[in-house]
Protein backbone atom coordinates (compact mmCIF):
# COMPACT_ATOMS: atom_id res chain seq x y z
CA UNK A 1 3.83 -3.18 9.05
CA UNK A 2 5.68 -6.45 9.89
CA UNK A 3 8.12 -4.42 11.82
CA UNK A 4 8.72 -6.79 14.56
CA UNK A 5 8.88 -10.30 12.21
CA UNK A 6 11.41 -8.24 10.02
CA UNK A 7 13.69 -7.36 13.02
CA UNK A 8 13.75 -10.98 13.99
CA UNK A 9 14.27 -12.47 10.80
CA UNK A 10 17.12 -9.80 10.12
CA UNK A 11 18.14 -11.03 13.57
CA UNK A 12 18.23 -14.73 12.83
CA UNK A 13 19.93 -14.29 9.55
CA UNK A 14 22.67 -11.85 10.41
CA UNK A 15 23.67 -14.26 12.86
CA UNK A 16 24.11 -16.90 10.59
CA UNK A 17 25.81 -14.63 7.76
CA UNK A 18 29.35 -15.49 10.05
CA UNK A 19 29.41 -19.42 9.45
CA UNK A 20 31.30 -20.84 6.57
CA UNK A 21 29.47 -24.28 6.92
CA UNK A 22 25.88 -24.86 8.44
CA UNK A 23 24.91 -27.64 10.57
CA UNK A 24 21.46 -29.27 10.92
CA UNK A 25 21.82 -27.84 14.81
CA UNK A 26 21.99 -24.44 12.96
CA UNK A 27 19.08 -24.67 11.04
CA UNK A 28 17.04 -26.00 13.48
CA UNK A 29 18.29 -23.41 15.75
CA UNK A 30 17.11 -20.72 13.46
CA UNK A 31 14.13 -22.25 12.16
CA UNK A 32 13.24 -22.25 16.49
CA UNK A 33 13.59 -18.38 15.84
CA UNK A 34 11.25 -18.07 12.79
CA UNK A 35 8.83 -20.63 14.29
CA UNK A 36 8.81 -18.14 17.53
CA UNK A 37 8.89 -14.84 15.11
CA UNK A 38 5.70 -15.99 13.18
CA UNK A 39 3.75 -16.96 16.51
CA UNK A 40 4.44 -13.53 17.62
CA UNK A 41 2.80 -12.40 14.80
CA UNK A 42 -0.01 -13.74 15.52
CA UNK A 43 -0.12 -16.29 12.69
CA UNK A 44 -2.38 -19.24 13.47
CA UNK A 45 -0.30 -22.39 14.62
CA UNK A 46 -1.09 -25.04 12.06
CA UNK A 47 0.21 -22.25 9.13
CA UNK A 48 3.24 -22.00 10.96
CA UNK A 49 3.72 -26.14 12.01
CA UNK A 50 3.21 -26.04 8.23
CA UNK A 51 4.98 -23.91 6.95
CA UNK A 52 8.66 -24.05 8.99
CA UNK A 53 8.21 -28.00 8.54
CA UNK A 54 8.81 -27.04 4.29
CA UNK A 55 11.42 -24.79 5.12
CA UNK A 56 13.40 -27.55 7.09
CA UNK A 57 12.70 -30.23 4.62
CA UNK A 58 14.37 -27.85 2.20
CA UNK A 59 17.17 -25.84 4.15
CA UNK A 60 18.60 -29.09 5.65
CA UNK A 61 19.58 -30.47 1.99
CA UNK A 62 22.64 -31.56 1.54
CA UNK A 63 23.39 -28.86 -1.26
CA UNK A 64 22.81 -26.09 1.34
CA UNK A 65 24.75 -27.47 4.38
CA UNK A 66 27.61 -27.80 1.74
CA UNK A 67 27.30 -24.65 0.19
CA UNK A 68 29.69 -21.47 0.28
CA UNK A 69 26.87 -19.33 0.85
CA UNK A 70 24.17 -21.51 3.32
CA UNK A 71 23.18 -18.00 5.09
CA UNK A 72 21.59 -17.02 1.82
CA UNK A 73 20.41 -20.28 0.43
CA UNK A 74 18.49 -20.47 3.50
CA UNK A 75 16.91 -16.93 3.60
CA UNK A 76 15.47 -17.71 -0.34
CA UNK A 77 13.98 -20.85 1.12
CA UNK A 78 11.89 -18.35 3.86
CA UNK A 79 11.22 -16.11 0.75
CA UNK A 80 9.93 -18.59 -1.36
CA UNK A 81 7.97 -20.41 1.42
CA UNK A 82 6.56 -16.77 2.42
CA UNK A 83 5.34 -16.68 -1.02
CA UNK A 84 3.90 -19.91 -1.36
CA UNK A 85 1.51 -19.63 1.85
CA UNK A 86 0.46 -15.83 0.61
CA UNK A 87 -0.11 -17.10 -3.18
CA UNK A 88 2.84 -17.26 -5.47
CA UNK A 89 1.13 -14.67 -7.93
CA UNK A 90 -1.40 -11.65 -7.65
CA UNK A 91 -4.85 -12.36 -7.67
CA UNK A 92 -6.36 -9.47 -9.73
CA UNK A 93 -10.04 -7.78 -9.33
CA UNK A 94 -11.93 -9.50 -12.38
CA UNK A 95 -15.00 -7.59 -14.32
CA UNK A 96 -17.53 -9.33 -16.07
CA UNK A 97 -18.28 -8.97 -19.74
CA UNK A 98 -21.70 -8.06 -19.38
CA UNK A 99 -21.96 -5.02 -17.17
CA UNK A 100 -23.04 -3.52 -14.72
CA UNK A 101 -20.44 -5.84 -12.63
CA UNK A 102 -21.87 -6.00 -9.53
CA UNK A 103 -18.92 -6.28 -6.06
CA UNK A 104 -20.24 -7.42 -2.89
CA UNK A 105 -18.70 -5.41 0.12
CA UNK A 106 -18.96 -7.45 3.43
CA UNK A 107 -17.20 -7.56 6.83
CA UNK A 108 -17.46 -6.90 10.50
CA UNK A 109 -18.54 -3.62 11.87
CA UNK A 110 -15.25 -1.48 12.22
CA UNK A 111 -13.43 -3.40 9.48
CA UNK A 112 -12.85 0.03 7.42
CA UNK A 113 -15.60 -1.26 4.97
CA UNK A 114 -16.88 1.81 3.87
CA UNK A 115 -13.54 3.59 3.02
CA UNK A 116 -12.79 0.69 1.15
CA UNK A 117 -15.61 0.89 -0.71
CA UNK A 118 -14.66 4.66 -1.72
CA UNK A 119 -11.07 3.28 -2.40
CA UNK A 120 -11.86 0.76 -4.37
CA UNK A 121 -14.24 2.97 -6.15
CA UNK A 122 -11.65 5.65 -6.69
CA UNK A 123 -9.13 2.91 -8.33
CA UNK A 124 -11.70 1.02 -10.77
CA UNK A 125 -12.27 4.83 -12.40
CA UNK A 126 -9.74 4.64 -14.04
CA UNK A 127 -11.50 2.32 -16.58
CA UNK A 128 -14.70 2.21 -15.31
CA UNK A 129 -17.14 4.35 -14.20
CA UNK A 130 -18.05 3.06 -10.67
CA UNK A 131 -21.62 3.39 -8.43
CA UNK A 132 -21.47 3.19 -4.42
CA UNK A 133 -24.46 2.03 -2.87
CA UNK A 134 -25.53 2.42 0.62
CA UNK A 135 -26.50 -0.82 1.95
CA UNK A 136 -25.92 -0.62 5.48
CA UNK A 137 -29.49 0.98 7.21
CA UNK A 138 -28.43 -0.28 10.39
CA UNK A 139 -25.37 1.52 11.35
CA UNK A 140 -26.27 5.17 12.50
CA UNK A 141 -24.90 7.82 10.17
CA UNK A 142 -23.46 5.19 7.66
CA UNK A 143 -25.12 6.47 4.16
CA UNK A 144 -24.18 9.73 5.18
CA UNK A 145 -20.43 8.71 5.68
CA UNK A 146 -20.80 6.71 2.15
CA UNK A 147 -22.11 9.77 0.63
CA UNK A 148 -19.78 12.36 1.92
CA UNK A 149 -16.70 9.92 1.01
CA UNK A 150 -18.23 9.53 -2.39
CA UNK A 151 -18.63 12.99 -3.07
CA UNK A 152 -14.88 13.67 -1.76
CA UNK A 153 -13.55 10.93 -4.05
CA UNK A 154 -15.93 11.98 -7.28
CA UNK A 155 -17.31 9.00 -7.79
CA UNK A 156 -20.79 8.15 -8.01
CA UNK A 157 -23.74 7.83 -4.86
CA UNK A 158 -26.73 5.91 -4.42
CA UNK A 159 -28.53 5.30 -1.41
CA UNK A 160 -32.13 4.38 0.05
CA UNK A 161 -34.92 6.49 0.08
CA UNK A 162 -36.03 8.65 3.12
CA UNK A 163 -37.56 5.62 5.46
CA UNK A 164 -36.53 2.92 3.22
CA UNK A 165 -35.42 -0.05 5.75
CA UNK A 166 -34.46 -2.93 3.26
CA UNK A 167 -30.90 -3.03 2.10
CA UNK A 168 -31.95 -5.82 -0.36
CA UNK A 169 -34.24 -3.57 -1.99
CA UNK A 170 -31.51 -0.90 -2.16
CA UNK A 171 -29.30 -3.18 -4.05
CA UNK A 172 -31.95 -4.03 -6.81
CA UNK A 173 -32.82 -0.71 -7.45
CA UNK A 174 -29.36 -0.05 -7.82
CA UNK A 175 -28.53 -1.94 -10.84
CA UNK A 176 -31.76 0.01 -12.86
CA UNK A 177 -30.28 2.97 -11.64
CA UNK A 178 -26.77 2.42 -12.91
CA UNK A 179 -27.67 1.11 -16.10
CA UNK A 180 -29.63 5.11 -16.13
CA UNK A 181 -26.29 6.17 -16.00
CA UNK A 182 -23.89 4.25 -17.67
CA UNK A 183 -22.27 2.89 -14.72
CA UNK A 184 -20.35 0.01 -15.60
CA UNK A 185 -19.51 -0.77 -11.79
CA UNK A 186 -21.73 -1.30 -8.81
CA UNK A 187 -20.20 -1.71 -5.39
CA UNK A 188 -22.34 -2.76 -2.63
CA UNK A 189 -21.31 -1.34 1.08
CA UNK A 190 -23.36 -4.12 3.12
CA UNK A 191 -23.89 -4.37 6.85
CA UNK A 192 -21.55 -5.32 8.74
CA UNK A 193 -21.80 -6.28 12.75
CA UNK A 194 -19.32 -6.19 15.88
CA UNK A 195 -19.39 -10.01 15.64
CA UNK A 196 -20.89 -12.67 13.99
CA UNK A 197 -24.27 -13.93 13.65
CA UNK A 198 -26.90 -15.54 11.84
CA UNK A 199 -29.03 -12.35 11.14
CA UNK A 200 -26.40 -10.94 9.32
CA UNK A 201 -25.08 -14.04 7.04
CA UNK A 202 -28.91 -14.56 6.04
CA UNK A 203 -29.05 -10.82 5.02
CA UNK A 204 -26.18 -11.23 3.08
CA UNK A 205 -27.32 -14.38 1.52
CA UNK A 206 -30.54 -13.25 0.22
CA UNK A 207 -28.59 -9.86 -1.41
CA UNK A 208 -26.49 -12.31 -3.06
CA UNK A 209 -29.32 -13.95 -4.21
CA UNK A 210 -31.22 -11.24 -5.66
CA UNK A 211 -28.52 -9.39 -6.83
CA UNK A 212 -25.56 -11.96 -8.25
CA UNK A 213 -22.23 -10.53 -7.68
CA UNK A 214 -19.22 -10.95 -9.74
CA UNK A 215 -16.91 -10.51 -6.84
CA UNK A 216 -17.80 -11.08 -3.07
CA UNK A 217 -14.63 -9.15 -0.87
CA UNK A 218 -14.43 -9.67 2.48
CA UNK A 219 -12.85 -6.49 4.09
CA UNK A 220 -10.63 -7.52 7.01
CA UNK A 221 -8.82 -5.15 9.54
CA UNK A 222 -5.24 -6.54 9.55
CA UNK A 223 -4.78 -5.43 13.18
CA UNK A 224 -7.75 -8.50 14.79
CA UNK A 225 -4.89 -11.26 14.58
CA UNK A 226 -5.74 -14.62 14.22
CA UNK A 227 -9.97 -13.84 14.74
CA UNK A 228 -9.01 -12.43 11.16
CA UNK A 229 -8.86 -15.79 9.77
CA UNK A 230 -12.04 -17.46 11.57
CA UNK A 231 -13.64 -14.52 10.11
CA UNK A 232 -12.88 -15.42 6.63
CA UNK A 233 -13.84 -18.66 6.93
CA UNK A 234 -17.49 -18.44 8.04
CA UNK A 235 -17.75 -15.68 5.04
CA UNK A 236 -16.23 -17.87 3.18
CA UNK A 237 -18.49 -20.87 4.16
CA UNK A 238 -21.83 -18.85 4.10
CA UNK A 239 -21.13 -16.52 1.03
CA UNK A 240 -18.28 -17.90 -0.90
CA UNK A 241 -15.83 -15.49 -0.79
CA UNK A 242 -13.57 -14.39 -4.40
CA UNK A 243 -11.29 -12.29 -2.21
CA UNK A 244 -9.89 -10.60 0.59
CA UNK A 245 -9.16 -6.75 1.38
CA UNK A 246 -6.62 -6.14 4.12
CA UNK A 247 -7.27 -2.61 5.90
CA UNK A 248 -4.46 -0.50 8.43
CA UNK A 249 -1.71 -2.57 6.70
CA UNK A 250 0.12 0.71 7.45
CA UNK A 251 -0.39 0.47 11.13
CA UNK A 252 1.28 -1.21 13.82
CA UNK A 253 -0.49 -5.12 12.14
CA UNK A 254 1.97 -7.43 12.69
CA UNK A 255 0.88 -9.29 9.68
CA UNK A 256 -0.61 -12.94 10.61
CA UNK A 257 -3.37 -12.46 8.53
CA UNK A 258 -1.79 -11.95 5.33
CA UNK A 259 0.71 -14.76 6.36
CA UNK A 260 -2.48 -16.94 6.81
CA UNK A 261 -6.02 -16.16 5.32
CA UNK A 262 -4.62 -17.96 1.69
CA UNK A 263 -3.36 -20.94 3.37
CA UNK A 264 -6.06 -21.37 5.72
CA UNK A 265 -9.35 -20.44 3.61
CA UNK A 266 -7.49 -20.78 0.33
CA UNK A 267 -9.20 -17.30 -0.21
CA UNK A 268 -6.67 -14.99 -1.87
CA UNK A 269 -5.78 -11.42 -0.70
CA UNK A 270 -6.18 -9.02 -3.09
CA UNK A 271 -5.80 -5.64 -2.72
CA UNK A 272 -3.76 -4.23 1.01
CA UNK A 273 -5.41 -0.66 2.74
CA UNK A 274 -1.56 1.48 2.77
CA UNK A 275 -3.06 4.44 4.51
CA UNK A 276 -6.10 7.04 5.10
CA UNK A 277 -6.05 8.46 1.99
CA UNK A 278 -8.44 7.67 -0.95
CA UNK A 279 -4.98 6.86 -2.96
CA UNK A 280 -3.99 4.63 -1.05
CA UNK A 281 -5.02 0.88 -1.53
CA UNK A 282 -3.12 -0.98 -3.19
CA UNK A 283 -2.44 -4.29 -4.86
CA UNK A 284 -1.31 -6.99 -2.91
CA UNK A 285 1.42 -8.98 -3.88
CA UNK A 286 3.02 -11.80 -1.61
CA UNK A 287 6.86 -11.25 -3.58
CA UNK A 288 6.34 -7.98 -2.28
CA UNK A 289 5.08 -8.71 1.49
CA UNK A 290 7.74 -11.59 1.30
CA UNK A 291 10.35 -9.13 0.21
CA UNK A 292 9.24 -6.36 2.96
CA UNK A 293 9.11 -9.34 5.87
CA UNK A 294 12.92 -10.58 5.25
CA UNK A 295 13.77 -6.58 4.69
CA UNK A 296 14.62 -6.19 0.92
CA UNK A 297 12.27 -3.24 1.00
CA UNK A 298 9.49 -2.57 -2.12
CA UNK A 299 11.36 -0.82 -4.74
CA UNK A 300 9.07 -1.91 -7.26
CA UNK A 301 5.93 -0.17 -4.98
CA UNK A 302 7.65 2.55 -4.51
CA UNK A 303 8.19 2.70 -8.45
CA UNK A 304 4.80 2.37 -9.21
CA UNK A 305 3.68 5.15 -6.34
CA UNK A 306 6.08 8.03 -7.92
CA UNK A 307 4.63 6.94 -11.57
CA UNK A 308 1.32 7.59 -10.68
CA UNK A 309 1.88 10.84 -9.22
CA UNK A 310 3.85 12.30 -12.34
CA UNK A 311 0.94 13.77 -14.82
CA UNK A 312 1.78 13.89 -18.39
CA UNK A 313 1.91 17.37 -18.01
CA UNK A 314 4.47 16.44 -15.58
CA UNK A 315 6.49 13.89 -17.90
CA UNK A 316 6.25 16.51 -20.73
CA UNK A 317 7.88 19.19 -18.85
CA UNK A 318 10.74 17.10 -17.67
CA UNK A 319 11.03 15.71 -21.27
CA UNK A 320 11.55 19.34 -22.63
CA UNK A 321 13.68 20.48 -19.77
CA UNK A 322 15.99 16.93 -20.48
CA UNK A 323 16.14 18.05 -23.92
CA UNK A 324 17.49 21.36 -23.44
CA UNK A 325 19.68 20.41 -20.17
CA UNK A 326 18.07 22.65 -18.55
CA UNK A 327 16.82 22.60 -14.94
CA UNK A 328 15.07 25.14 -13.04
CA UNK A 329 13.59 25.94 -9.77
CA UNK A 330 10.43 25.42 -11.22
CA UNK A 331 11.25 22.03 -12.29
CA UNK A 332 12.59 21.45 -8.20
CA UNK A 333 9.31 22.28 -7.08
CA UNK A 334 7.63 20.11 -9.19
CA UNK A 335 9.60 17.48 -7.48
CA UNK A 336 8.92 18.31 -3.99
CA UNK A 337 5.10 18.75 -4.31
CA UNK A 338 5.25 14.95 -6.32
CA UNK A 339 6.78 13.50 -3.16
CA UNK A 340 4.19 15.41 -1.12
CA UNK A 341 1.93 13.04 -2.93
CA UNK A 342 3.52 9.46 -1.52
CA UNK A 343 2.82 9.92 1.72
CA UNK A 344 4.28 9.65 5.10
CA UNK A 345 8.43 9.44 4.61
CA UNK A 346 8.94 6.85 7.15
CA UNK A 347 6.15 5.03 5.24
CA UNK A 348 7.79 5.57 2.04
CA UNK A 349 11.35 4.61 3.74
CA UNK A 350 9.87 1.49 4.48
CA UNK A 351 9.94 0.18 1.29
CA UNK A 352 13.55 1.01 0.13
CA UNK A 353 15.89 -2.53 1.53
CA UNK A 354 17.70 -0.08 4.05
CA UNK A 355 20.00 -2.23 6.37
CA UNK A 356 18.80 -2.70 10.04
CA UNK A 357 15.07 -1.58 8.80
CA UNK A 358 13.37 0.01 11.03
CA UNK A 359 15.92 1.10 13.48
CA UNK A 360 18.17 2.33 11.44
CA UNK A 361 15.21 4.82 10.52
CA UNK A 362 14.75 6.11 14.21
CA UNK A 363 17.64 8.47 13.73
CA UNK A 364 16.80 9.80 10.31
CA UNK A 365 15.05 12.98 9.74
CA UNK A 366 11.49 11.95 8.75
CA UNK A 367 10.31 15.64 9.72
CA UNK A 368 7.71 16.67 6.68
CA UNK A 369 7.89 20.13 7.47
CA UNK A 370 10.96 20.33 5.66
CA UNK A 371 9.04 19.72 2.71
CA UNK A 372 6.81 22.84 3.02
CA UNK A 373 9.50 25.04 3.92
CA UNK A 374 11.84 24.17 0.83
CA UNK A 375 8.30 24.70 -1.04
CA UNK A 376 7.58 28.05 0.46
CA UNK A 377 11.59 29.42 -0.17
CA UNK A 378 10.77 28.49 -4.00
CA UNK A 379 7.49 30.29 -3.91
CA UNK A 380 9.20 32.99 -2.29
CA UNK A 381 11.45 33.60 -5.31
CA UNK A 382 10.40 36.21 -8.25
CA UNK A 383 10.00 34.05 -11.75
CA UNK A 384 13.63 35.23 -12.53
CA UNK A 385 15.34 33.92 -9.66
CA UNK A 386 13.74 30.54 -10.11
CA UNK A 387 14.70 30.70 -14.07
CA UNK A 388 17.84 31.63 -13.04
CA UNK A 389 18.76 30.69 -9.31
CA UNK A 390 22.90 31.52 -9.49
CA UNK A 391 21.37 35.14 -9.63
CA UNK A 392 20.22 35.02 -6.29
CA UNK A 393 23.02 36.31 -3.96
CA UNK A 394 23.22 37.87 -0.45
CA UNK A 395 20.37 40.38 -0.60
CA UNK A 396 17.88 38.48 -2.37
CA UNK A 397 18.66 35.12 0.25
CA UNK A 398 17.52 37.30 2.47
CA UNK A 399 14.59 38.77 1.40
CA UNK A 400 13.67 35.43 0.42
CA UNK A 401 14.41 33.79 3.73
CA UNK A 402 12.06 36.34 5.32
CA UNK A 403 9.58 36.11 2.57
CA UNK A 404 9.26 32.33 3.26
CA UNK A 405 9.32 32.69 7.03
CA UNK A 406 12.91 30.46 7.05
CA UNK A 407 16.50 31.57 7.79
CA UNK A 408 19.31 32.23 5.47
CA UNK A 409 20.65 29.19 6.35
CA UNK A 410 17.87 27.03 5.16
CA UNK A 411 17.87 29.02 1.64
CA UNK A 412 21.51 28.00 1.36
CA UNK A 413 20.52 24.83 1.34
CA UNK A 414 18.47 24.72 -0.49
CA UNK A 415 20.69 26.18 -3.37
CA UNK A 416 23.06 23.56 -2.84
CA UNK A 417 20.58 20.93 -3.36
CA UNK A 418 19.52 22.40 -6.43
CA UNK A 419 22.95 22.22 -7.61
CA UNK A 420 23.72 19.12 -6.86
CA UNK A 421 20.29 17.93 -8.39
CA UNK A 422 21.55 19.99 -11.78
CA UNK A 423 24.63 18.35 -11.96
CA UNK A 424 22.55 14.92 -11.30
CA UNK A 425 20.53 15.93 -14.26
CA UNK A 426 23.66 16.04 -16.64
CA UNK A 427 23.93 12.34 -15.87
CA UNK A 428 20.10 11.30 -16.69
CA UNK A 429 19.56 12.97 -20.22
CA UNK A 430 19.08 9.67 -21.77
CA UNK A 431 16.37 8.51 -19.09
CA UNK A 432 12.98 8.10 -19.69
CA UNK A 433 11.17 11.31 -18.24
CA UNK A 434 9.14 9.14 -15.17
CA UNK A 435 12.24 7.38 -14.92
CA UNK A 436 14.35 10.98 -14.10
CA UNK A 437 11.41 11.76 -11.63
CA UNK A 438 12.09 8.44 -9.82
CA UNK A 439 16.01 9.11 -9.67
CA UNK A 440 15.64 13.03 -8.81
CA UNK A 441 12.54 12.35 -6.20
CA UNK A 442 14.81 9.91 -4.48
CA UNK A 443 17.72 11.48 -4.62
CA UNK A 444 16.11 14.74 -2.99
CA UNK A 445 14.46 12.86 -0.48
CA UNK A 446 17.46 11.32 1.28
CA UNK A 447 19.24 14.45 0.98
């Protein structure tokens, strides 16, 4: 995501990082570069007239011409203009007081509307207890793909009955149904269509109607460029839109329409698709798609992905192990199965501010199988050796090595990771347990 924009804005700012003193010919030399970054990233042309015409209102003031560091005082000004044209703060999902709140999934055929749905589901059970309903009769096979995600993710199904053509009937009997079952959330998969048309936003229009939403998303893949934002707007015109849902953010989208849906449809983005898995949908926040774009990485993302992965079972055991200094295999594999949980490692190396970004990735090894080979060498070892690791010598690396289907090599390793993790350890007693995880997780990951 925003691979190619963050190469060329590293580009245009490392070469300005050398000059003691900035001309106006150097700004508007590198403002030519951002101007030409953002078109390549398929952001429409007025948001970009727009929005490199308030960066050279600001960047060519006096006080950052004549200042000692103009390089930097002219890379906050993209930041903060970034921001401003995404939405300078998060726009959250809202719930109304009176439940069942009622969200209105819509979007073009191929959008990843369904998933979302499931996502979306998955992340509002935390404090709610959410309904999917299968709206879309058109599309062959779609309840079936609603109900097969739903059961996957646990949350709760409803669908038409056998023959039943009318979605808008669906979505009425719906809210009886979850009010049955004390569902407090009902999420409406509509139709969607490969493009546009009237048949559709009159569909949509009566379902709104009949069955008031509290928040109409638009679902938009993040990969359809600039049609992304014409596609908002007629939603937005014919249904009046509370919010957009970017999908394959984790892709190869080279990110105009987060750069432009808020500052062309004043429609806010709201949540960003991160991956395939149910997991993985997340807020969106334009500090940190500003902060990814000029290549200070997402610590605070990254943050929040290892604290949701550590159980309070999790914290607990850390806790006690802090307590008594004490750190055992056991306590190792606990770590290695958590970062199982983030994802992808190049994704997850994405969001740390590592110099050169992307390509100074390309050389790093990103190979997950690593993972499942340190975790099979730990499951190889008997409950003593993992208790007590420094008794594991030359016979028992080897019977381990071949228990694990690795090489005595790798065991060693291994060892020496755990050491250097233990002496790590020493250093963190006075950590909060999730904030250890964070520290060890990292610190084993780049190892």
């Amino acid at each position: 995501m925003f691979e190619a924009l963050k190469e060329r804005f590293e580009s245009v700012f490392s070469s300005m990082k050398g000059k003691g003193r900035l001309t106006a010919d150097d700004v508007n030399a590198a403002l030519r570069e951002v101007r030409r970054a953002l078109l390549e990233a398929d952001v429409s042309y007025k948001v970009v007239k727009n929005l490199v015409d308030a960066i050279k209102v600001r960047a060519t003031g006096a006080d950052v011409l004549n200042s000692i560091t103009p390089a930097q005082q002219v890379a906050t000004i993209v930041y903060e203009e970034l921001i401003r044209i995404m939405g300078k703060e998060p726009a959250p999902i809202t719930i109304s007081p009176k439940p069942p709140t009622v969200f209105m999934m819509v979007g073009l055929q191929g959008s990843g509307k369904t998933t979302t749905a499931v996502k979306l589901a998955k992340r509002m059970s935390r404090s709610h207890k959410p309904l999917v309903v299968a709206c879309d009769l058109r599309r062959p096979a779609a309840v079936d793909q609603l109900r097969t995600l739903a059961e996957k993710a646990g949350v709760a199904f409803f669908g038409p009955e056998p023959g039943e053509t009318d979605p808008v009937a669906v979505a009425r009997k719906s809210v009886a149904y979850a009010e049955n079952h004390l569902c407090s959330l009902i999420l409406l998969d509509t139709a969607g269509r490969l493009q546009l048309d009237d048949d559709l936003m009159t569909e949509l229009e009566t379902m709104k109607r009949d069955v008031p939403p509290f928040e109409v998303l638009l679902v938009v893949d993040s990969m359809t460029g600039q049609e992304a934002v014409e596609v908002s707007s007629v939603f937005n015109e014919r249904l009046g839109l509370t919010g957009v849902i970017l999908t394959k953010m984790d892709g190869d989208a080279r990110g105009g329409p987060a750069l432009a849906i808020k500052a062309t449809t004043g429609v806010p983005v709201k949540l960003a698709g991160m991956g395939e898995r149910v997991e993985d949908l997340e807020s969106f926040d334009s500090k940190r798609m500003a902060s990814r774009i000029m290549g200070m990485g997402d610590m605070m993302g990254l943050m929040e992905k290892l604290e949701r992965s550590t159980t309070d079972v999790d914290a607990a055991r850390i806790a006690e192990s802090l307590k008594k200094s004490r750190f055992t295999m056991d306590d190792m594999l606990m770590h290695l199965q958590q970062i199982k949980k983030l994802g992808p490692l190049d994704k997850v190396l994405e969001m740390l501010p590592i110099p050169g970004g992307a390509k100074a990735l390309k050389g790093a090894d990103l190979d997950a199988s690593r993972l499942k080979y340190s975790e099979a060498i730990i499951l190889s070892m008997t409950k003593k050796e993992r208790r007590s690791p420094d008794i594991i010598k030359g016979s028992r690396r080897r019977r381990i090595a071949e228990g694990s289907g690795t090489s005595v090599q790798m065991v060693n390793q291994l060892l020496a990771q755990y050491d250097q993790m233990k002496t790590m350890m020493k250093s963190l007693g006075k950590m909060n347990p999730k904030s250890f995880k964070v520290a060890g997780a990292l610190k084993n990951l780049f190892r």
